[in-house]
N, C-alpha and C. Protein backbone atom coordinates (compact mmCIF):
# COMPACT_ATOMS: atom_id res chain seq x y z
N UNK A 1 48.31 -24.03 139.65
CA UNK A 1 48.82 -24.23 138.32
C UNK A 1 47.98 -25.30 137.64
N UNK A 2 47.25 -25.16 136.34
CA UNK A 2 46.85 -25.74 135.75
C UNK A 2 47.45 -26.56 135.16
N UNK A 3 47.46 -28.14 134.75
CA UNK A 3 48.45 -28.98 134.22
C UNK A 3 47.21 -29.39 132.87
N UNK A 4 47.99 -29.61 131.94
CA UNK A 4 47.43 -30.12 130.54
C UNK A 4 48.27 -31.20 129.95
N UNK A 5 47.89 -32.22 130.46
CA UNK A 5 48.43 -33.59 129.65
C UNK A 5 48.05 -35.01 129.31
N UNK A 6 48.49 -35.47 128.57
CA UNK A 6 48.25 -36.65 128.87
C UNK A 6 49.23 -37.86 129.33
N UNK A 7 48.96 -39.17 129.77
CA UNK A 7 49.45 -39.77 130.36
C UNK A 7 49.78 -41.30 129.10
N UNK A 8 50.77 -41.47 128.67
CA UNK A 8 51.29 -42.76 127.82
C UNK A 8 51.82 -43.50 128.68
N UNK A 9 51.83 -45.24 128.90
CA UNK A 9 51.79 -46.16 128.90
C UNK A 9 53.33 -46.95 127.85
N UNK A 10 54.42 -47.13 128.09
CA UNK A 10 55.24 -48.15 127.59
C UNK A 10 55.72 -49.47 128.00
N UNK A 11 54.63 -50.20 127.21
CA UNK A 11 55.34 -51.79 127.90
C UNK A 11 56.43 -52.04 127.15
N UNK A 12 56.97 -53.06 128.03
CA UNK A 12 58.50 -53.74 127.35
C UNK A 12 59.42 -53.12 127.62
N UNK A 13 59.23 -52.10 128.32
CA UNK A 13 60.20 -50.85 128.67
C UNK A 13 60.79 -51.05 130.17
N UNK A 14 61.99 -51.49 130.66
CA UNK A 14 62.54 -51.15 132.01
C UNK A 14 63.26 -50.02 132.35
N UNK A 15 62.85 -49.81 133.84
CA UNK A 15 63.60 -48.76 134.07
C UNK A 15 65.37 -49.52 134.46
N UNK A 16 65.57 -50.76 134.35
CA UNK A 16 67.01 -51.14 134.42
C UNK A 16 67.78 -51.88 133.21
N UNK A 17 66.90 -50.87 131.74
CA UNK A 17 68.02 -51.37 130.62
C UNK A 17 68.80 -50.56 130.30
N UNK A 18 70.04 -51.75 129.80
CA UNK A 18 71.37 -51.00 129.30
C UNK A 18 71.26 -49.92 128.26
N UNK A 19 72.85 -49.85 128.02
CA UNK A 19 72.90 -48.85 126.95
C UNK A 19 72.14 -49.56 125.30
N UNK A 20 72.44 -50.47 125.20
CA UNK A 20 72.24 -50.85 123.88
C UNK A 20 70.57 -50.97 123.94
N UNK A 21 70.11 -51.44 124.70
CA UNK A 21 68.35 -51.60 124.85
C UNK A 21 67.96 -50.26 125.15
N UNK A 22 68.38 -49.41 125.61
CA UNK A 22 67.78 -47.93 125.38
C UNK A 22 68.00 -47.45 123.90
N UNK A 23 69.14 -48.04 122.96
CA UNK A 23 69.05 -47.26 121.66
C UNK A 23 68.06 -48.01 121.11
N UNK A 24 68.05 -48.99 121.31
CA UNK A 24 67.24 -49.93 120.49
C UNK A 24 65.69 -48.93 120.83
N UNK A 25 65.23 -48.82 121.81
CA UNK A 25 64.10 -48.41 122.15
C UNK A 25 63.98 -47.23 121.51
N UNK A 26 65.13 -45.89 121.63
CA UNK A 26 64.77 -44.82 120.89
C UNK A 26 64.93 -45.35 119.01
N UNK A 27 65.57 -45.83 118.58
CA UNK A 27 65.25 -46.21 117.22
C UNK A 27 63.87 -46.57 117.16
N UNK A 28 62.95 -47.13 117.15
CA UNK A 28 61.66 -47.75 117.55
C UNK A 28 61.05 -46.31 117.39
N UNK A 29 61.11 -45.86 118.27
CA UNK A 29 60.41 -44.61 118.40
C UNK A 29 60.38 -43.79 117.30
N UNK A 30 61.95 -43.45 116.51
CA UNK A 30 62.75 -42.50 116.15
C UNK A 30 61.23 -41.46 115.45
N UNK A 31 60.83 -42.25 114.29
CA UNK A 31 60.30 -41.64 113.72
C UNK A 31 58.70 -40.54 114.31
N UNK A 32 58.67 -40.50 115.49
CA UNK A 32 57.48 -39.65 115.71
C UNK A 32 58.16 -38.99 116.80
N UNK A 33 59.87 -39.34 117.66
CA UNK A 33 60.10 -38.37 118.44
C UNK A 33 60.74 -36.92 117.98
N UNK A 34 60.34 -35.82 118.75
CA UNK A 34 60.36 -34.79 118.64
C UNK A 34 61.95 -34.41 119.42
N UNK A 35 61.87 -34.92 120.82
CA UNK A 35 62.86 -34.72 121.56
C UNK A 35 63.30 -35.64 122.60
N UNK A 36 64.41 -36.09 123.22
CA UNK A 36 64.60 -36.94 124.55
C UNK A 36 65.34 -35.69 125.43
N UNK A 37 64.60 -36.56 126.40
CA UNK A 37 64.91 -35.73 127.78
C UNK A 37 65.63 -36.79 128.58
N UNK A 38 66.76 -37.21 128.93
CA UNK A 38 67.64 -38.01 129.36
C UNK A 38 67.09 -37.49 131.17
N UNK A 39 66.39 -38.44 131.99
CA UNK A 39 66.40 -37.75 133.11
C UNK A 39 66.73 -38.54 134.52
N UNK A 40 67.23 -39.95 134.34
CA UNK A 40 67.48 -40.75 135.24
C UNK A 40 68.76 -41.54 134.73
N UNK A 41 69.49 -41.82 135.90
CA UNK A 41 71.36 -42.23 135.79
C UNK A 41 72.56 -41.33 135.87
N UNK A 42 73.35 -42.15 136.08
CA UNK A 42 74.39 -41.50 136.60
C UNK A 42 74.42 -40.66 135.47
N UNK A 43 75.27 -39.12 135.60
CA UNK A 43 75.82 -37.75 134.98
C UNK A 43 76.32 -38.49 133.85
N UNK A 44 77.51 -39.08 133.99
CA UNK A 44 78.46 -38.98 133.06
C UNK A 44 77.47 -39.64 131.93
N UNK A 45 77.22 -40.57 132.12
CA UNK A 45 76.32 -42.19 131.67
C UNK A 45 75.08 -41.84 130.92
N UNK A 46 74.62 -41.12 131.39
CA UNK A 46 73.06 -40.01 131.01
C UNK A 46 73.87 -39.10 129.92
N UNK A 47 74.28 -37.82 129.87
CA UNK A 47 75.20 -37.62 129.01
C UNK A 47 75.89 -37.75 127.62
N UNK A 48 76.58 -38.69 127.98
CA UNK A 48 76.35 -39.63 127.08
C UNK A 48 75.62 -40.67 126.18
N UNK A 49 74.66 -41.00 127.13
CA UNK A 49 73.74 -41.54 125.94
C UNK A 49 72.62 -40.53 125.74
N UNK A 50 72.62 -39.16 125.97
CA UNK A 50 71.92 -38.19 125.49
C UNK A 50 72.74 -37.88 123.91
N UNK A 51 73.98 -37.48 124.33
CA UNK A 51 75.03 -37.35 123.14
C UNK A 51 75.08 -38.34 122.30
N UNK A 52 74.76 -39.61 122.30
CA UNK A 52 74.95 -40.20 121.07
C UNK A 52 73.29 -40.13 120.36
N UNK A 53 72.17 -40.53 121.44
CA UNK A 53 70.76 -40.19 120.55
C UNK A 53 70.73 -38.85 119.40
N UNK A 54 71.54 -38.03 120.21
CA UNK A 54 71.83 -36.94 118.95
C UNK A 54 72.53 -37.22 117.95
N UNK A 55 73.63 -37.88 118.07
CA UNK A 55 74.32 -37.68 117.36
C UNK A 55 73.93 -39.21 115.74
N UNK A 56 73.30 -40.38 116.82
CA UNK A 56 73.15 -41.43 115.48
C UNK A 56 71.74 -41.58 114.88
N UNK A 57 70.71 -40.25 115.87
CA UNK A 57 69.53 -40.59 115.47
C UNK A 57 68.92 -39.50 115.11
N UNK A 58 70.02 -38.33 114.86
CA UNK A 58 69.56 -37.10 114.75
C UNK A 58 68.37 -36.00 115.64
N UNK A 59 68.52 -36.91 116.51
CA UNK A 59 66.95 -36.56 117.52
C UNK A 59 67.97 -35.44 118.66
N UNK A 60 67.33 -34.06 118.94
CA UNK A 60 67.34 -33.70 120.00
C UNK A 60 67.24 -34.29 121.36
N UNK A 61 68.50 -34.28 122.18
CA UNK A 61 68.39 -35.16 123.19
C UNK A 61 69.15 -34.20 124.61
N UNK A 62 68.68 -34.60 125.87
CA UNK A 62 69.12 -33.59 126.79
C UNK A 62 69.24 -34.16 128.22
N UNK A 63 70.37 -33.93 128.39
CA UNK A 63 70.13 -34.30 130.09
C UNK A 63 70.68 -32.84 130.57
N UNK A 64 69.38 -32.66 131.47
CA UNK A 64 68.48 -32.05 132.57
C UNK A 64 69.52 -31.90 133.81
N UNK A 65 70.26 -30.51 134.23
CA UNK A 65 70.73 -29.93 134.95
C UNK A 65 69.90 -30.38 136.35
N UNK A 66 70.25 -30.54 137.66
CA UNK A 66 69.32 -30.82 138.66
C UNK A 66 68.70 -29.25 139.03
N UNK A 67 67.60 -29.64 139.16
CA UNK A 67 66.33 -28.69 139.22
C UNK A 67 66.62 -27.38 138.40
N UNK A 68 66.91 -27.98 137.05
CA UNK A 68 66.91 -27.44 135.74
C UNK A 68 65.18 -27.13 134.87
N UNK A 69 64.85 -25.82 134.85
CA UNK A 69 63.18 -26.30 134.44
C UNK A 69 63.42 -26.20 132.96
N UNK A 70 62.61 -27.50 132.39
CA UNK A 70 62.77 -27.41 130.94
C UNK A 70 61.53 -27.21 130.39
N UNK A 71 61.40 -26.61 129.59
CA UNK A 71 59.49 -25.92 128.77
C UNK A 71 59.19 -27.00 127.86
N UNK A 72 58.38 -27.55 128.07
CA UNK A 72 57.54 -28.92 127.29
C UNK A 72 57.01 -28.42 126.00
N UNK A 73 56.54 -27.45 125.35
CA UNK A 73 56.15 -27.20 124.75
C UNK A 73 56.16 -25.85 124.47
């Protein structure tokens, strides 16, 4: 399988921030994201803050069924 991508770089970014420092981070972004892919944390927790990126930032947002394949493009 041929892979085509590239590789981005986010500093300032942990993989152990809360809820409020993850919105903060997708606001930041808002304006050039296309979509979130919610793919690490607990179900319920993931979920939910998939459901609200949709819902306060208008952004398509998703958490990922386990070994759910999702099409990048």
């Amino acid at each position: 399988v041929s892979i085509n991508c590239g590789v981005e770089k986010l500093d300032g970014f942990s993989g152990h921030s809360d809820y409020n420092q993850l919105m903060s981070f997708v606001q930041r972004l808002r304006p050039k994201l296309r979509r979130v892919l919610v793919n690490h944390g607990e179900r319920k927790k993931s979920e939910n803050l998939a459901m609200n990126i949709r819902r306060m930032y208008k952004v398509p947002a998703h958490y990922p069924q386990i070994q759910e394949a999702i099409k990048l493009f």
